[in-house]
C-alpha atoms as a PDB file:
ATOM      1  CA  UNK A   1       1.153  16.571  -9.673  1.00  0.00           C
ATOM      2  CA  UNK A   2       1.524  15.231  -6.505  1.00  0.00           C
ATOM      3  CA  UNK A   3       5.193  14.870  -4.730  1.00  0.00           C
ATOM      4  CA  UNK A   4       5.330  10.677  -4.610  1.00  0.00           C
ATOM      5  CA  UNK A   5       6.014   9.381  -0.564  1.00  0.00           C
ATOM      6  CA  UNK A   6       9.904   8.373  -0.083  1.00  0.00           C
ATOM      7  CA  UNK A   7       9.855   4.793   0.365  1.00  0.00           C
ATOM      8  CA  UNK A   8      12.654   3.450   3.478  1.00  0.00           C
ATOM      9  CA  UNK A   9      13.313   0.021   4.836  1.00  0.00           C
ATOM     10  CA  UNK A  10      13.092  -0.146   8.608  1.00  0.00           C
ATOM     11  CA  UNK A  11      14.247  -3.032  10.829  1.00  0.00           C
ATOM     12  CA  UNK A  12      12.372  -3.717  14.056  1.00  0.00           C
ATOM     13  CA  UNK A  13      14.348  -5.238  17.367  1.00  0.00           C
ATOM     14  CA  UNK A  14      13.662  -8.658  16.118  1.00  0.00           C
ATOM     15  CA  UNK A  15      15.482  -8.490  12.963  1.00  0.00           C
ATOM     16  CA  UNK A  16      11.927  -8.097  10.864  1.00  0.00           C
ATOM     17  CA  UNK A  17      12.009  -5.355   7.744  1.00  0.00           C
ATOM     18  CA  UNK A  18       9.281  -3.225   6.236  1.00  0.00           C
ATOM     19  CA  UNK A  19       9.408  -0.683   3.442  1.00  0.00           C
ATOM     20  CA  UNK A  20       7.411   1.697   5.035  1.00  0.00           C
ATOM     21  CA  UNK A  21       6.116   5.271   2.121  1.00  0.00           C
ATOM     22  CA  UNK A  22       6.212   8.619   3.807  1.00  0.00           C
ATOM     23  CA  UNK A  23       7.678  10.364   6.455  1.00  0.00           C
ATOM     24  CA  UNK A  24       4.252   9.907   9.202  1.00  0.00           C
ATOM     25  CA  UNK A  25       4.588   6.281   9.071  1.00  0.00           C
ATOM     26  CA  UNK A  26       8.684   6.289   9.441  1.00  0.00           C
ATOM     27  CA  UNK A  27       8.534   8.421  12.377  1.00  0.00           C
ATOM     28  CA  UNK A  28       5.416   6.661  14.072  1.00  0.00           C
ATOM     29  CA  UNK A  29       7.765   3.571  13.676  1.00  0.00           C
ATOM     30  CA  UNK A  30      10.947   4.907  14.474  1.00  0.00           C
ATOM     31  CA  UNK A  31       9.056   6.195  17.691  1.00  0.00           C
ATOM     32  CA  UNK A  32       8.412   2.687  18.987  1.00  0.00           C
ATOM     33  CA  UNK A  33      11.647   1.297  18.544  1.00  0.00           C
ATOM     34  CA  UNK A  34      12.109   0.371  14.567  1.00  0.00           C
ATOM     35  CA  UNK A  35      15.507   1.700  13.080  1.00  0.00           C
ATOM     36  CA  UNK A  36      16.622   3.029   9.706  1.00  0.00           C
ATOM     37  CA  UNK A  37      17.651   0.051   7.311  1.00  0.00           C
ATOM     38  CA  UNK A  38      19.076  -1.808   4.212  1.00  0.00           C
ATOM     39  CA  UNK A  39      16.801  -4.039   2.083  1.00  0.00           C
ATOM     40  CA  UNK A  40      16.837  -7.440   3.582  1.00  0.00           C
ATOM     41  CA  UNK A  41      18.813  -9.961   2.262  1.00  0.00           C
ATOM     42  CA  UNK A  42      19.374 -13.913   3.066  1.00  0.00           C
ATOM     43  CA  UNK A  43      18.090 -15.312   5.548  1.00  0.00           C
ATOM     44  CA  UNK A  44      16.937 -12.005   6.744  1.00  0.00           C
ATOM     45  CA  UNK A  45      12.390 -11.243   7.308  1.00  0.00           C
ATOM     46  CA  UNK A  46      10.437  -8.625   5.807  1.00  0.00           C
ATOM     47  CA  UNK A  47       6.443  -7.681   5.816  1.00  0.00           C
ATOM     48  CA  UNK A  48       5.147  -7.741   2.032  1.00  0.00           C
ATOM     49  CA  UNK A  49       1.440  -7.369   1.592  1.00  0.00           C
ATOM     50  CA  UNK A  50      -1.081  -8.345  -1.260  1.00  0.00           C
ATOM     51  CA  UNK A  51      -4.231  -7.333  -2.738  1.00  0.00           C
ATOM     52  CA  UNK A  52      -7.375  -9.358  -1.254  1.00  0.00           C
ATOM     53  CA  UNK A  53      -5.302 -10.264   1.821  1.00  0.00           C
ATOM     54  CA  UNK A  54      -6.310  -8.086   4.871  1.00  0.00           C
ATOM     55  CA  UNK A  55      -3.115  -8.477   6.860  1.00  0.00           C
ATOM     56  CA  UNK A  56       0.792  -8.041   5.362  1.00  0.00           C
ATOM     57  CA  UNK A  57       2.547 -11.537   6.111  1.00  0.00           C
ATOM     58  CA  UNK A  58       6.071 -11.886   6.343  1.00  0.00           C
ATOM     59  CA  UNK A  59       8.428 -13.517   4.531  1.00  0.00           C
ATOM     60  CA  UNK A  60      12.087 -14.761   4.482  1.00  0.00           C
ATOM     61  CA  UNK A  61      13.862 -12.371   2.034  1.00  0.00           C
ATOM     62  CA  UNK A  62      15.449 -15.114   0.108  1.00  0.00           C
ATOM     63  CA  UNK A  63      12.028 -16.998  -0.497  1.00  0.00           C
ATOM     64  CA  UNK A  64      10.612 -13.389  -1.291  1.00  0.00           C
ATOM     65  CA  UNK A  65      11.426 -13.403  -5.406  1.00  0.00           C
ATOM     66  CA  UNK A  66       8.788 -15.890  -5.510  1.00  0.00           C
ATOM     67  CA  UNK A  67       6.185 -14.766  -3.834  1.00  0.00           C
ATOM     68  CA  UNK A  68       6.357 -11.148  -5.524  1.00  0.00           C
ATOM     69  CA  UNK A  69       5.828 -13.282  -9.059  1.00  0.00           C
ATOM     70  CA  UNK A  70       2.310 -13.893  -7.215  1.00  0.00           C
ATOM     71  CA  UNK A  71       1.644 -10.414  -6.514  1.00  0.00           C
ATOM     72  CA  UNK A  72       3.470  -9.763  -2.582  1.00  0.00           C
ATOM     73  CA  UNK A  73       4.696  -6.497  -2.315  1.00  0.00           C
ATOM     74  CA  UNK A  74       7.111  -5.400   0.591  1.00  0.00           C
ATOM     75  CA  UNK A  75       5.029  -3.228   3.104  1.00  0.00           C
ATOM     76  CA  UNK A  76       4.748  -2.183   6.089  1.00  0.00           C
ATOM     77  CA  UNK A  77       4.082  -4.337   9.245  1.00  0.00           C
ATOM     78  CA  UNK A  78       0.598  -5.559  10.185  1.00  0.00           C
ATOM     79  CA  UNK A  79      -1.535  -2.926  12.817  1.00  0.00           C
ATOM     80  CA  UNK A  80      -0.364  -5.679  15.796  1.00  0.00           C
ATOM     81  CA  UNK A  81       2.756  -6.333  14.904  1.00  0.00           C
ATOM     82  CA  UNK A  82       4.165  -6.213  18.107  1.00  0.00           C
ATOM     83  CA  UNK A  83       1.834  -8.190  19.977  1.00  0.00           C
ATOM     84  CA  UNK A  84       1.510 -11.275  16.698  1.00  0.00           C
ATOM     85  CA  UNK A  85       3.553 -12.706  13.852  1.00  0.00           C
ATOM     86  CA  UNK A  86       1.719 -13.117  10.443  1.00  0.00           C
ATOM     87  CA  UNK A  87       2.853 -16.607   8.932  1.00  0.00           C
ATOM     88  CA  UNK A  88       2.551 -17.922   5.883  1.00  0.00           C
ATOM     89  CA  UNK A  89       1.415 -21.340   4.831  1.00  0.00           C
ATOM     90  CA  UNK A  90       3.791 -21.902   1.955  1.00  0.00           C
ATOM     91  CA  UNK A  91       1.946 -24.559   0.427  1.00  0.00           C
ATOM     92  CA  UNK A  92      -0.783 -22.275  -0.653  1.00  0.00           C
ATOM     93  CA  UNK A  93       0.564 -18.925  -0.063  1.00  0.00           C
ATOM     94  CA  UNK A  94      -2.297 -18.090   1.972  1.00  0.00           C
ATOM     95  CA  UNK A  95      -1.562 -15.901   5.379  1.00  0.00           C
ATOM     96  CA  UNK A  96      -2.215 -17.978   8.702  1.00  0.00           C
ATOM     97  CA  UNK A  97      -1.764 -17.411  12.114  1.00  0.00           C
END
């Protein structure tokens, strides 16, 4: 059986979390400037994806409860995270941007 991937919470320079599984992706983010980090709390971002939804939006963390209800996971960050921020139209829950 396989060993499962260590799950970690990174922060980027903005203030933006992901929970980012293994120790590749960690240290490919930790590379370009993301830091070890606490799960986000308040008023605080993180990345959360979901299935059917090509890119991982983010979301405030105290909003977050909900949207897990409708299937968000936290995740990593989107491919172009550094260049683009994800929204999310909160009427419909559907990513934009």
């Amino acid at each position: 059986m396989p060993t499962p991937k260590i799950k970690t919470w990174l922060v980027d320079e903005t203030g933006d979390h992901a929970l980012i599984e293994g120790a590749d992706e960690r240290d490919q983010l930790l590379a370009r400037g993301w830091a070890e980090a606490s799960e986000p709390t308040g008023t605080q971002f993180l990345w959360a994806s979901h299935e059917g939804v090509e890119k991982p939006a983010r979301f405030n963390a105290l909003a977050f409860p909900d949207w897990a209800a409708r299937g968000w996971t936290p995740s990593g960050p989107p491919a172009d995270s550094d260049l683009a921020v994800t929204a999310v139209d909160a009427a419909n829950g559907e990513p934009r941007g």
